[in-house]
C-alpha atoms as a PDB file:
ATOM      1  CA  UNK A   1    -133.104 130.100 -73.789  1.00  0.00           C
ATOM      2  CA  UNK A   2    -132.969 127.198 -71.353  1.00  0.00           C
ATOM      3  CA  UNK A   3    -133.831 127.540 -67.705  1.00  0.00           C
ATOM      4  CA  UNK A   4    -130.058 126.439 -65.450  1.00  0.00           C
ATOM      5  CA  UNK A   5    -130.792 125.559 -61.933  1.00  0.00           C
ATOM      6  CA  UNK A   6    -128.971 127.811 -59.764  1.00  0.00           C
ATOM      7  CA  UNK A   7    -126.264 125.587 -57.954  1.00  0.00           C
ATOM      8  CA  UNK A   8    -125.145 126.858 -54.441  1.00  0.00           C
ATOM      9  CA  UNK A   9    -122.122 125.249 -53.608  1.00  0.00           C
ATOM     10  CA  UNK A  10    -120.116 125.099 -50.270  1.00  0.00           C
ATOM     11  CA  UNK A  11    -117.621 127.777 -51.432  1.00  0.00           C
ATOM     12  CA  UNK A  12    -120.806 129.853 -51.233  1.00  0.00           C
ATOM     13  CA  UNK A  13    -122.687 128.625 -47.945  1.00  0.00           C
ATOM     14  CA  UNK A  14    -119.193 129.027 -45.962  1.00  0.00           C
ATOM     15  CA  UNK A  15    -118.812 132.802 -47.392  1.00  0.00           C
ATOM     16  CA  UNK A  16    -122.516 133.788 -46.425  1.00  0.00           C
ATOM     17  CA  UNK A  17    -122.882 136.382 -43.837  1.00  0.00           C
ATOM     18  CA  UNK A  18    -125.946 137.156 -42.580  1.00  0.00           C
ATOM     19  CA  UNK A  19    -127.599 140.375 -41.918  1.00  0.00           C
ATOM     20  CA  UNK A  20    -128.046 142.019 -39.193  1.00  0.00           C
ATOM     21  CA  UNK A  21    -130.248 140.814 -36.167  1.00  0.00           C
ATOM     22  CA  UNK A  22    -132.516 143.795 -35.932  1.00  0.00           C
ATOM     23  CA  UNK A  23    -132.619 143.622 -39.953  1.00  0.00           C
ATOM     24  CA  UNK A  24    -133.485 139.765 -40.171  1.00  0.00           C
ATOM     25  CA  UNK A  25    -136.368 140.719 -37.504  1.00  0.00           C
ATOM     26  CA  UNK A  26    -137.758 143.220 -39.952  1.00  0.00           C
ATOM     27  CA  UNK A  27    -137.135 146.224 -36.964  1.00  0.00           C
ATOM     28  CA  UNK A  28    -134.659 148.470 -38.317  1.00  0.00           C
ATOM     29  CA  UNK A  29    -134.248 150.205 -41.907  1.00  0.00           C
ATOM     30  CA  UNK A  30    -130.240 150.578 -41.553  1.00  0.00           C
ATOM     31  CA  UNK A  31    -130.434 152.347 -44.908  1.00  0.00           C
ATOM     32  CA  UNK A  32    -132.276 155.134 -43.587  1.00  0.00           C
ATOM     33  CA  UNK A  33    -130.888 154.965 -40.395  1.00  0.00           C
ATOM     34  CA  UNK A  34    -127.418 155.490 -41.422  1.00  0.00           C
ATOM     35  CA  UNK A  35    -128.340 158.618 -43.401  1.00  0.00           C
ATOM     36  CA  UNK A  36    -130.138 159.928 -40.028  1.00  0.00           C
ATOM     37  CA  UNK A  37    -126.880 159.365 -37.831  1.00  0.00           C
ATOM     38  CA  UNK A  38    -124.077 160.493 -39.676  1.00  0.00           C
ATOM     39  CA  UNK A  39    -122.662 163.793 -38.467  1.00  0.00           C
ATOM     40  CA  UNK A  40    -120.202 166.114 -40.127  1.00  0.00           C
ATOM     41  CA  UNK A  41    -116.976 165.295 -39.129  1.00  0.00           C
ATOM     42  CA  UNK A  42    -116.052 169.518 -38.214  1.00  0.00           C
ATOM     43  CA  UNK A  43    -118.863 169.326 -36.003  1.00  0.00           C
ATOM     44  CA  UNK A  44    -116.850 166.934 -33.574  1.00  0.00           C
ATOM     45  CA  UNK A  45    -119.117 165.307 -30.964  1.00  0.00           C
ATOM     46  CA  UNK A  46    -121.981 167.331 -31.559  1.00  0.00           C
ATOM     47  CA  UNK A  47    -124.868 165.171 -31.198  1.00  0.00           C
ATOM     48  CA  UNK A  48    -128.055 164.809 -34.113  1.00  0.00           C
ATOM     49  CA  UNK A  49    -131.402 164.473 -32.894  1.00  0.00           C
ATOM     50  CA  UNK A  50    -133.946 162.471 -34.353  1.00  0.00           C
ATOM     51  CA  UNK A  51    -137.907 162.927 -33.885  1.00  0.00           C
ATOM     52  CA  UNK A  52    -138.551 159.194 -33.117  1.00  0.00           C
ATOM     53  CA  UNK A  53    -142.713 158.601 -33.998  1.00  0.00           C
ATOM     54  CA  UNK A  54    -143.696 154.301 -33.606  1.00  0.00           C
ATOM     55  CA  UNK A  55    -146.971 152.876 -32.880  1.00  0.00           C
ATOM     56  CA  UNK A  56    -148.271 149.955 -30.900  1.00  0.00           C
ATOM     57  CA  UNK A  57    -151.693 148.276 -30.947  1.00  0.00           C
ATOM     58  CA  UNK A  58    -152.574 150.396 -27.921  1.00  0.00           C
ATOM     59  CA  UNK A  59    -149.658 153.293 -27.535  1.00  0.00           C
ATOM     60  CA  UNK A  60    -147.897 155.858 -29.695  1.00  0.00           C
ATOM     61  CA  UNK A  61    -143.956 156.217 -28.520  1.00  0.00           C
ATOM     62  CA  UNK A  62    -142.551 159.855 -29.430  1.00  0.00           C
ATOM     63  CA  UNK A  63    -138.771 160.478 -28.408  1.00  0.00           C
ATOM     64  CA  UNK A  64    -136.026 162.692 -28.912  1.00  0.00           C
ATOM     65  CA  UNK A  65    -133.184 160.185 -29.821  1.00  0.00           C
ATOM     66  CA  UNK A  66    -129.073 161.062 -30.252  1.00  0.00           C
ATOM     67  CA  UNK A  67    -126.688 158.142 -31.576  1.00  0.00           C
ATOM     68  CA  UNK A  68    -123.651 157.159 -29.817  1.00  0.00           C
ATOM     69  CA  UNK A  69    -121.237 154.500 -29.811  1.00  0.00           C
ATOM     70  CA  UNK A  70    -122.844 153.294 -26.826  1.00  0.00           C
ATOM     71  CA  UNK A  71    -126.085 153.266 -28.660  1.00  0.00           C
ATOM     72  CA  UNK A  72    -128.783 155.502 -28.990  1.00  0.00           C
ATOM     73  CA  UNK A  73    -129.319 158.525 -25.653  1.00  0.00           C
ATOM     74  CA  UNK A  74    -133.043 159.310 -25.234  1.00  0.00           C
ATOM     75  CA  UNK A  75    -133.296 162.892 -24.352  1.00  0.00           C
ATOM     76  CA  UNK A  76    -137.054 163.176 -23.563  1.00  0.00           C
ATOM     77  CA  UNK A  77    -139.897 160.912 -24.642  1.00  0.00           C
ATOM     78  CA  UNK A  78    -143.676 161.030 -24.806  1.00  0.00           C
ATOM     79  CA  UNK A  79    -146.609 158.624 -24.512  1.00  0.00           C
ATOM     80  CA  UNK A  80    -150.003 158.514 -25.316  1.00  0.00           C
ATOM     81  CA  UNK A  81    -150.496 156.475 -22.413  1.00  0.00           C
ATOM     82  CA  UNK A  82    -149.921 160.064 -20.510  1.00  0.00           C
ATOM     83  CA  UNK A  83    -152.662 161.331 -22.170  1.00  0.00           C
ATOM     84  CA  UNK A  84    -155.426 160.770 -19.599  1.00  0.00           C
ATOM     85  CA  UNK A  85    -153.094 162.759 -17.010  1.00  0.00           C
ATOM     86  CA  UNK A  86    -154.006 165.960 -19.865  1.00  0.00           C
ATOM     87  CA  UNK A  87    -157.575 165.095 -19.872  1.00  0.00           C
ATOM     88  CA  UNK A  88    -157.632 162.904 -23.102  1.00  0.00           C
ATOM     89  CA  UNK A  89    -159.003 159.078 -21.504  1.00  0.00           C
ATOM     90  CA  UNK A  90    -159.909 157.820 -25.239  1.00  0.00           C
ATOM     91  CA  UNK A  91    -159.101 156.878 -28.225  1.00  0.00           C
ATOM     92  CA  UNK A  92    -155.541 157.405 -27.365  1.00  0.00           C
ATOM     93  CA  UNK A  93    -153.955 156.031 -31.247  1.00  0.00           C
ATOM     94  CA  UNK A  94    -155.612 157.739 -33.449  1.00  0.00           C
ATOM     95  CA  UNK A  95    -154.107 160.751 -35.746  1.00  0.00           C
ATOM     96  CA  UNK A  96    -155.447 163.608 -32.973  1.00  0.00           C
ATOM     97  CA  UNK A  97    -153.804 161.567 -29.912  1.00  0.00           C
ATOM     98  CA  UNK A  98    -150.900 161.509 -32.251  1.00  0.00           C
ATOM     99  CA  UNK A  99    -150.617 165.358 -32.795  1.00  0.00           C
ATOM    100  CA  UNK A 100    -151.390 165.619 -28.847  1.00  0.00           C
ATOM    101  CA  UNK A 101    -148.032 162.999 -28.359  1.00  0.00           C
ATOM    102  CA  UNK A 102    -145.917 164.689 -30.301  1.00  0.00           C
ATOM    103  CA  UNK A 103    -146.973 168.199 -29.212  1.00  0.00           C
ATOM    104  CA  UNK A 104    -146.508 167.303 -25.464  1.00  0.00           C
ATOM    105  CA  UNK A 105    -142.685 165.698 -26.370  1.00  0.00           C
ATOM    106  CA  UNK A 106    -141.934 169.226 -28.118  1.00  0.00           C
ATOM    107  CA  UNK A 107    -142.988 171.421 -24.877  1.00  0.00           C
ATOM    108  CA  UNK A 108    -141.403 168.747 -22.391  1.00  0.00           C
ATOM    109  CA  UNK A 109    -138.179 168.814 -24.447  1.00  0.00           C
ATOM    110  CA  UNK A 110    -138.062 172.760 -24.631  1.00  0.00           C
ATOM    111  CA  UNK A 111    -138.684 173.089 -20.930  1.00  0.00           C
ATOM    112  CA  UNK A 112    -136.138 170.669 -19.970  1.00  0.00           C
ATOM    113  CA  UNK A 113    -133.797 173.010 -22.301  1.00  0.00           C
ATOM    114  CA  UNK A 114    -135.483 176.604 -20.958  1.00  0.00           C
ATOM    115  CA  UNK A 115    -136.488 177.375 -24.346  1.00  0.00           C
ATOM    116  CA  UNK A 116    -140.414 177.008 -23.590  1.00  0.00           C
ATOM    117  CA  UNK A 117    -140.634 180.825 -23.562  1.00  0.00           C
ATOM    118  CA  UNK A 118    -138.867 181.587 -26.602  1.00  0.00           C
ATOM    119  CA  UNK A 119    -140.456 178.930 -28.921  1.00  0.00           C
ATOM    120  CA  UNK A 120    -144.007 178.795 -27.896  1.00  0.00           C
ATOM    121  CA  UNK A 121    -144.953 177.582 -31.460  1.00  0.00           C
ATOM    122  CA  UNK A 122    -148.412 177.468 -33.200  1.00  0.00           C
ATOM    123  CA  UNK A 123    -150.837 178.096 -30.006  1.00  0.00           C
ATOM    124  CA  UNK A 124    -153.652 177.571 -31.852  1.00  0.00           C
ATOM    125  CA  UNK A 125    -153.866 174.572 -34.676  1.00  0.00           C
ATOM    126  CA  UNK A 126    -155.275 175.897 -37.377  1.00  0.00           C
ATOM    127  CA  UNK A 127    -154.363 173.038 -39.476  1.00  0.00           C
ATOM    128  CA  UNK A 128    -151.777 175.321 -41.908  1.00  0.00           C
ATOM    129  CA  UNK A 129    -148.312 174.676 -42.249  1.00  0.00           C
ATOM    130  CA  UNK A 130    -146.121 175.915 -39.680  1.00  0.00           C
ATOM    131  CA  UNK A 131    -142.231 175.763 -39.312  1.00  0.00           C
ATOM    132  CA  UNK A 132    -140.609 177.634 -36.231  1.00  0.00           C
ATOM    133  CA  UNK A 133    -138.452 181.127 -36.731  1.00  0.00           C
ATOM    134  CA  UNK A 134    -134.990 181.732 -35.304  1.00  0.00           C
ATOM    135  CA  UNK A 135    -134.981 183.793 -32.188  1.00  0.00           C
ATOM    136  CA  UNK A 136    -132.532 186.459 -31.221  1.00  0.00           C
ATOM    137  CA  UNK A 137    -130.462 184.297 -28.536  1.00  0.00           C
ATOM    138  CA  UNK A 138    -130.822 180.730 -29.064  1.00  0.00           C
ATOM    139  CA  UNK A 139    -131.888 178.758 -32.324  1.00  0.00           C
ATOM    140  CA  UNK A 140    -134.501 176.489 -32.179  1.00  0.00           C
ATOM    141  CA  UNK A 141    -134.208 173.026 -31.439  1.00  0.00           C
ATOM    142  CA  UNK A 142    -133.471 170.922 -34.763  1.00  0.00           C
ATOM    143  CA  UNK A 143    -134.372 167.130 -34.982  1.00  0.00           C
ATOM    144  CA  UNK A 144    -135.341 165.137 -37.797  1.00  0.00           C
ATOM    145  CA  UNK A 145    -137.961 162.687 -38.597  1.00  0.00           C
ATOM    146  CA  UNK A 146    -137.539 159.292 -37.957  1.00  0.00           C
ATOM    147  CA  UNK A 147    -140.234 156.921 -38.900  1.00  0.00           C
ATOM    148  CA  UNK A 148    -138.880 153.559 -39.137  1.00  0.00           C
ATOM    149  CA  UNK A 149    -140.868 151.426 -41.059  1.00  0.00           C
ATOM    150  CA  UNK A 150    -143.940 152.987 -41.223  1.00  0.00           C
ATOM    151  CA  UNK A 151    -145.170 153.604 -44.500  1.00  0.00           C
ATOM    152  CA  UNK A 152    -145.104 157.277 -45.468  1.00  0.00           C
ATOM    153  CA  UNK A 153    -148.430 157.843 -46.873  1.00  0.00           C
ATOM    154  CA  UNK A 154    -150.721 160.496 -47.013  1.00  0.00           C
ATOM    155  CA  UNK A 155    -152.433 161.150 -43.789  1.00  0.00           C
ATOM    156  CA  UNK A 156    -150.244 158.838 -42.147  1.00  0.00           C
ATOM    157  CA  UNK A 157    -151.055 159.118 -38.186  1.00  0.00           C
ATOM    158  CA  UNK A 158    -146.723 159.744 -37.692  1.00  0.00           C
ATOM    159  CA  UNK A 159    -147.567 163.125 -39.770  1.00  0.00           C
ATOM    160  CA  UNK A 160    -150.190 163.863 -37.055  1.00  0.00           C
ATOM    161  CA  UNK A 161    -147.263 163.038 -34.215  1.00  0.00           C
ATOM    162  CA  UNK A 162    -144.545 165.404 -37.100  1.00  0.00           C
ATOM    163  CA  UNK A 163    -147.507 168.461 -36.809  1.00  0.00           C
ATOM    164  CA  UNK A 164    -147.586 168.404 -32.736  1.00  0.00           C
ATOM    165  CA  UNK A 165    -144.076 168.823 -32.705  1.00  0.00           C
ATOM    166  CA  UNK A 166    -144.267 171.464 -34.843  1.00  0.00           C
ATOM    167  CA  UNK A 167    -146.774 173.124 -33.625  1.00  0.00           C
ATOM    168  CA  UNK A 168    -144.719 172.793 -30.194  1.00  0.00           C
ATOM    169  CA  UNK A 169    -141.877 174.479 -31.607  1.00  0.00           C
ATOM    170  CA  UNK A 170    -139.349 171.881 -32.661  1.00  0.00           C
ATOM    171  CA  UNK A 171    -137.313 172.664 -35.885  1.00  0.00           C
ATOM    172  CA  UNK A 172    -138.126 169.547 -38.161  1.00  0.00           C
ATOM    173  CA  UNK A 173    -137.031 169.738 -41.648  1.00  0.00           C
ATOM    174  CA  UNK A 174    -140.335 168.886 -43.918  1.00  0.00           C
ATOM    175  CA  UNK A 175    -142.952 168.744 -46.676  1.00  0.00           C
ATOM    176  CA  UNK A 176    -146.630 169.394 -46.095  1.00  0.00           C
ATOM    177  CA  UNK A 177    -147.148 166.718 -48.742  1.00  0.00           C
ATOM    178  CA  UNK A 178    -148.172 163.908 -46.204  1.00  0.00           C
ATOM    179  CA  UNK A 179    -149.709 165.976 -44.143  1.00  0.00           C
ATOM    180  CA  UNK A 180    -154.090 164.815 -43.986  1.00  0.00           C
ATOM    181  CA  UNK A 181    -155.810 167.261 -46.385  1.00  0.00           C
ATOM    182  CA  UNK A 182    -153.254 167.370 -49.260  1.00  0.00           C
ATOM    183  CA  UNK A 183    -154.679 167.108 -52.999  1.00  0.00           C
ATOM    184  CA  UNK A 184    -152.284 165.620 -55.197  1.00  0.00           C
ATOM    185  CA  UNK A 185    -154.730 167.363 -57.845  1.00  0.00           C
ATOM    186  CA  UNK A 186    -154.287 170.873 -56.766  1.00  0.00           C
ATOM    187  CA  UNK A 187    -150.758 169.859 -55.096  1.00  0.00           C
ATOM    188  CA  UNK A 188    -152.261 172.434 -52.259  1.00  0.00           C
ATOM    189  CA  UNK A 189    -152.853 171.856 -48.344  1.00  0.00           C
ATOM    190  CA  UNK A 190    -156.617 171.924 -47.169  1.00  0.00           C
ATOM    191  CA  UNK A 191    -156.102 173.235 -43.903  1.00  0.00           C
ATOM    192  CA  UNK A 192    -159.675 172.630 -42.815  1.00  0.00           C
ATOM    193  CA  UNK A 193    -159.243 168.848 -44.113  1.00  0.00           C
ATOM    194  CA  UNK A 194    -156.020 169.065 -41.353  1.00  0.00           C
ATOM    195  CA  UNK A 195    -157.131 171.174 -38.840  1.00  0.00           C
ATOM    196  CA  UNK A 196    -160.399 168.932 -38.758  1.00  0.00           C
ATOM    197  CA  UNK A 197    -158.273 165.772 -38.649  1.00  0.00           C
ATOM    198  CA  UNK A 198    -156.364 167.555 -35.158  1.00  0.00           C
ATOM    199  CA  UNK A 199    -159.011 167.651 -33.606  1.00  0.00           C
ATOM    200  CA  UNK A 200    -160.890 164.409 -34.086  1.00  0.00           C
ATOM    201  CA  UNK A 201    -163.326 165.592 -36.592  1.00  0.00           C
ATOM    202  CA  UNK A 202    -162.671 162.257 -38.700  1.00  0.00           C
ATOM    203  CA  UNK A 203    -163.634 160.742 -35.493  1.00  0.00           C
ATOM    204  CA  UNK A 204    -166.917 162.916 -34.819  1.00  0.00           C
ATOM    205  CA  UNK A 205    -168.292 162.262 -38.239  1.00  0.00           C
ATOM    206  CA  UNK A 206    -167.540 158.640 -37.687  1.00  0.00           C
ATOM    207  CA  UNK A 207    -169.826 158.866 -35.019  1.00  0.00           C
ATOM    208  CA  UNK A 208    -172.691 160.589 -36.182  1.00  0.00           C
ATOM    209  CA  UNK A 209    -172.547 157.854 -39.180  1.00  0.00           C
ATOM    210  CA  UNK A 210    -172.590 155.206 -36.973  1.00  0.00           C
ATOM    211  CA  UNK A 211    -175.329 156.233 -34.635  1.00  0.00           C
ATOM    212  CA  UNK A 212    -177.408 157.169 -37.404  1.00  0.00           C
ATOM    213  CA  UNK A 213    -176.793 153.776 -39.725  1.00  0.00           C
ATOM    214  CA  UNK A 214    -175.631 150.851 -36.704  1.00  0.00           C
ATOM    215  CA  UNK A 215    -176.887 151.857 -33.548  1.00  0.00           C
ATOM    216  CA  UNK A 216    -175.700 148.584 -32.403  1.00  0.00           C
ATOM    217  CA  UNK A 217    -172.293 148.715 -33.256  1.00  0.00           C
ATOM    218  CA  UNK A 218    -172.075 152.479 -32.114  1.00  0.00           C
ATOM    219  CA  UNK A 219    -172.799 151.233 -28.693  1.00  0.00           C
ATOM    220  CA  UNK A 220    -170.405 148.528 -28.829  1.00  0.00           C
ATOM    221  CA  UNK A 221    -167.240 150.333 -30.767  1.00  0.00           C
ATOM    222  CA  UNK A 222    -167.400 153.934 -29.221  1.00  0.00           C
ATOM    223  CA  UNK A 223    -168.762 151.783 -25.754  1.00  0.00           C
ATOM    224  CA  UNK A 224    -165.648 154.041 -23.720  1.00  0.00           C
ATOM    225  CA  UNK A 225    -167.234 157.238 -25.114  1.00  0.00           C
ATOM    226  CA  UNK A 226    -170.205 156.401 -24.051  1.00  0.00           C
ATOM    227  CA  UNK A 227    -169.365 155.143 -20.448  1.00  0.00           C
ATOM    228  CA  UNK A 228    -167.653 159.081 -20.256  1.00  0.00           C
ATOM    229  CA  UNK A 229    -170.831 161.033 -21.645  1.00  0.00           C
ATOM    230  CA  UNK A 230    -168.537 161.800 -24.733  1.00  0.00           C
ATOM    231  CA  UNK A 231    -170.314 162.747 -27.550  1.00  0.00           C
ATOM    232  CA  UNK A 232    -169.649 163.896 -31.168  1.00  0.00           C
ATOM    233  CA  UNK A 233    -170.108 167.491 -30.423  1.00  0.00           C
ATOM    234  CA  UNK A 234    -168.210 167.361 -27.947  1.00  0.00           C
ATOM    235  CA  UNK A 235    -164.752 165.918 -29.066  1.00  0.00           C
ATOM    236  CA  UNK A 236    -163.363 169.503 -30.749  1.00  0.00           C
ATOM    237  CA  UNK A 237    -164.049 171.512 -27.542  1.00  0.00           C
ATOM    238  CA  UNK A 238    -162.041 168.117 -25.295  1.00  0.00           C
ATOM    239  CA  UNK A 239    -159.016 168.028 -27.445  1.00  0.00           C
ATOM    240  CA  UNK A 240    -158.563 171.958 -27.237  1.00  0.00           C
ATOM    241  CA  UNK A 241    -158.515 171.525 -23.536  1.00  0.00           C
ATOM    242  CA  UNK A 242    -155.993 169.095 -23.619  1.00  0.00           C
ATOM    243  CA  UNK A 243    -153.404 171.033 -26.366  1.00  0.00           C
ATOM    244  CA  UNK A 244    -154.260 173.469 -23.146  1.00  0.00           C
ATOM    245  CA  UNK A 245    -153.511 171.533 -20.510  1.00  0.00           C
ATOM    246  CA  UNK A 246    -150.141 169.978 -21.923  1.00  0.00           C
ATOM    247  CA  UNK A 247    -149.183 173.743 -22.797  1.00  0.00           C
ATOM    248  CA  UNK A 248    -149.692 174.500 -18.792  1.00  0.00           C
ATOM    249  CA  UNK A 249    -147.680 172.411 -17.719  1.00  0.00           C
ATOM    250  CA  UNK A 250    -146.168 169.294 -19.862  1.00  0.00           C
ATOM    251  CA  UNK A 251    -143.867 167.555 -17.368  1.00  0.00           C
ATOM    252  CA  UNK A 252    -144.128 164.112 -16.448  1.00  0.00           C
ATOM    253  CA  UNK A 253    -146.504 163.056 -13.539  1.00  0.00           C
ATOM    254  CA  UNK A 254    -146.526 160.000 -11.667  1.00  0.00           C
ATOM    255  CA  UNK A 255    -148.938 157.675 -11.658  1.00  0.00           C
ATOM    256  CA  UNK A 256    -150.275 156.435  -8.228  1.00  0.00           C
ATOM    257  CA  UNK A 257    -149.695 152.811  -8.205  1.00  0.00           C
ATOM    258  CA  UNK A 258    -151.613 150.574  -5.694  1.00  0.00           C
ATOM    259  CA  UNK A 259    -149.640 148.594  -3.287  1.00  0.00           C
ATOM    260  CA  UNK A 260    -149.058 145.002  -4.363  1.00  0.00           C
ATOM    261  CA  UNK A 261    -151.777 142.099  -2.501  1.00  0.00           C
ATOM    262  CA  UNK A 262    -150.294 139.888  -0.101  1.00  0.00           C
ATOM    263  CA  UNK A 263    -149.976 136.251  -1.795  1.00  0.00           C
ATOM    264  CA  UNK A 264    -150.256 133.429   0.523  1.00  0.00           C
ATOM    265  CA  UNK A 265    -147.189 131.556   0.998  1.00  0.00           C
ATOM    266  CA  UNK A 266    -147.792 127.708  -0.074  1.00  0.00           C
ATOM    267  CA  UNK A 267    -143.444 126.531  -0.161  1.00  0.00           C
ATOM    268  CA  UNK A 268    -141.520 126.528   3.056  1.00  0.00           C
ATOM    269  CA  UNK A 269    -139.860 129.926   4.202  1.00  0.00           C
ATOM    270  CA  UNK A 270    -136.359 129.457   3.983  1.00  0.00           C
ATOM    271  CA  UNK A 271    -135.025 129.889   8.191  1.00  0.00           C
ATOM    272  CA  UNK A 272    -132.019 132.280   8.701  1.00  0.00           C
ATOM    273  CA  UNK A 273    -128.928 130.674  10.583  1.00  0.00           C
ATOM    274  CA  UNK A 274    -130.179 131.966  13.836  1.00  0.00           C
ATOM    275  CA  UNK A 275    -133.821 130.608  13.251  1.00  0.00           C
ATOM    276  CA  UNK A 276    -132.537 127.197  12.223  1.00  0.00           C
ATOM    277  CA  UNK A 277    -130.424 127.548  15.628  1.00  0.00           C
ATOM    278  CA  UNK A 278    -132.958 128.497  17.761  1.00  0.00           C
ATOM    279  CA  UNK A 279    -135.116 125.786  16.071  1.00  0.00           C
ATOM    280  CA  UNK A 280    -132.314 122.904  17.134  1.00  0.00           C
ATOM    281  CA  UNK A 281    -131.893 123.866  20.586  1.00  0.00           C
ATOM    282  CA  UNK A 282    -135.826 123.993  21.107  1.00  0.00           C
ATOM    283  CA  UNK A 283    -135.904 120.431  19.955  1.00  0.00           C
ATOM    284  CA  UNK A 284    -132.957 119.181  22.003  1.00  0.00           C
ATOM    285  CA  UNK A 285    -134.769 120.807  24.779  1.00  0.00           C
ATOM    286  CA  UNK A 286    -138.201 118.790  23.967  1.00  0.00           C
ATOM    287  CA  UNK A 287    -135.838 115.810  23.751  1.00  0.00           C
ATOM    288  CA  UNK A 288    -134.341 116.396  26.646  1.00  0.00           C
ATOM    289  CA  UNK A 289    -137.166 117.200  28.831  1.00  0.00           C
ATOM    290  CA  UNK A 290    -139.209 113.727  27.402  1.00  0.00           C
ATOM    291  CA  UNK A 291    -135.936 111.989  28.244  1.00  0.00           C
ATOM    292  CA  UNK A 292    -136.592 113.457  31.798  1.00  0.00           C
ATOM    293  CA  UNK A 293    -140.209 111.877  32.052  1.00  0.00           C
ATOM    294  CA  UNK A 294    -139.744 108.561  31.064  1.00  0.00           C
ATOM    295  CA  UNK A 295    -136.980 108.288  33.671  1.00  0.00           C
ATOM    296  CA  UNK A 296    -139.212 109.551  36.271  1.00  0.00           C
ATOM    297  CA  UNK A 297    -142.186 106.896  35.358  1.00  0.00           C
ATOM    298  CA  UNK A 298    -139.371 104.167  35.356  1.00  0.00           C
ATOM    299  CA  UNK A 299    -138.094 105.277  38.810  1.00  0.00           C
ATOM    300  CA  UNK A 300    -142.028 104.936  39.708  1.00  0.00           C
ATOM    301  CA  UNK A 301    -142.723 101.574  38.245  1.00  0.00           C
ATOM    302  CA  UNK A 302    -139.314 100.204  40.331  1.00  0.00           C
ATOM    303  CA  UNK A 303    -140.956 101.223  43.864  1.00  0.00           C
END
């Protein structure tokens, strides 16, 4: 079978349509996103939540997101950049700062709805599965899981952000599948693999191995640990105290930002209309009064 070169013509480049922007940037799976949007049409305007998890280099983004033909309504949203106002200063991407993210979005949301009391959640992680029960008055808040682009596999740090909510009492539809600790031999949940992984075991052991092996590069990659008197035995006990502390009391809180330095001024301040006015009749009367003095040291000169 011969090989035919496959011959765009005009007809073809004049009929192209591109995609669209946020898919040519690689940002948005509009597959999956259309599937998370759509609404029943006998619910009316009834809005449907997703549980928005993304990642930066240095940040984890958690928000409780509605569609509209506006475009998307953030209800509440959570950062792991809050974290140090809870007590956590360190290692704020990893999958424990991600279980401590999405746990603080689910108790700001259900305080901002006065449904903290009702659904109090999992207090305590013990690492098992956990989905929310109905109450007697209201039903729990439903959202479901949006992860973008992130790819879904096991131990994935967005399942650590999906387990904080959970344990925070959000209603999100799920599998315990991805969840860290899951053996695809036994198809069963270690909940000490999970639990261990919530509160920065994975991190603790990593440390002990390090200090042991590389002394060197312990000092240099856990150097922020260090600088805090943070040690491995001591991460379990810190992270408790913050799944406390964002429990107590998981509103937002300002940061205190220092008032801006005073840059010197190298251009020209621009004059006002009464400046430049006052300016001119200065001048005129400089002008004036050296017009004055020469006439006097003529009159002088004459006698």
């Amino acid at each position: 079978m011969a090989f035919v070169k496959a011959q765009k013509s005009k007809a073809y480049f004049k009929r192209f349509q591109v995609k669209f922007k946020r898919r040519r940037e690689g940002k948005t799976d509009y597959r999956a996103r259309i599937r998370l949007i759509n609404q029943d049409k006998n619910k009316y305007n009834t809005p449907k939540y997703r549980f928005v998890v993304r990642f930066t280099n240095k940040d984890i983004i958690a928000q409780i997101v509605s569609a509209s033909i506006a475009g998307d309504m953030i209800l509440a949203a959570a950062y792991a950049h809050e974290l140090p106002h809870f007590g956590l200063e360190v290692g704020l991407t990893n999958y424990a700062a991600a279980y401590c993210t999405g746990l603080l979005l689910a108790r700001r949301v259900l305080k901002m709805l006065e449904m903290d009391d009702e659904y109090e959640g999992n207090v305590e992680a013990t690492g098992e599965d956990f989905s929310v029960e109905p109450a007697e008055s209201r039903r729990p808040f439903r959202a479901l899981l949006d992860v973008g682009l992130i790819r879904t596999t096991t131990g994935n740090r967005v399942f650590g952000a999906l387990k904080g909510a959970l344990d925070g009492g959000l209603d999100i539809p799920h599998s315990d599948k991805r969840f860290a600790g899951f053996s695809k031999e036994t198809k069963q949940l270690d909940a000490e693999v999970h639990r261990k992984y919530i509160y920065g075991g994975h991190v603790a052991a990593y440390m002990r191995t390090l200090m042991e092996d590389e002394p060197e590069k312990y000092q240099s990659h856990f150097c922020e640990y260090i600088k805090r008197g943070i040690e491995a035995d001591d991460i379990e006990e810190m992270y408790k105290k913050v799944h406390a502390a964002i429990r107590a009391d998981p509103s937002a809180k300002k940061s205190e930002k220092k008032p801006p330095k005073e840059h010197k001024r190298y251009n020209l301040k621009k004059l006002t209309y009464e400046e430049r006015k006052a300016k001119l009749v200065e001048r005129l009367n400089a002008l004036n009064s050296a017009a004055g003095a020469d006439d006097e040291d003529d009159e002088d000169d004459d006698e």
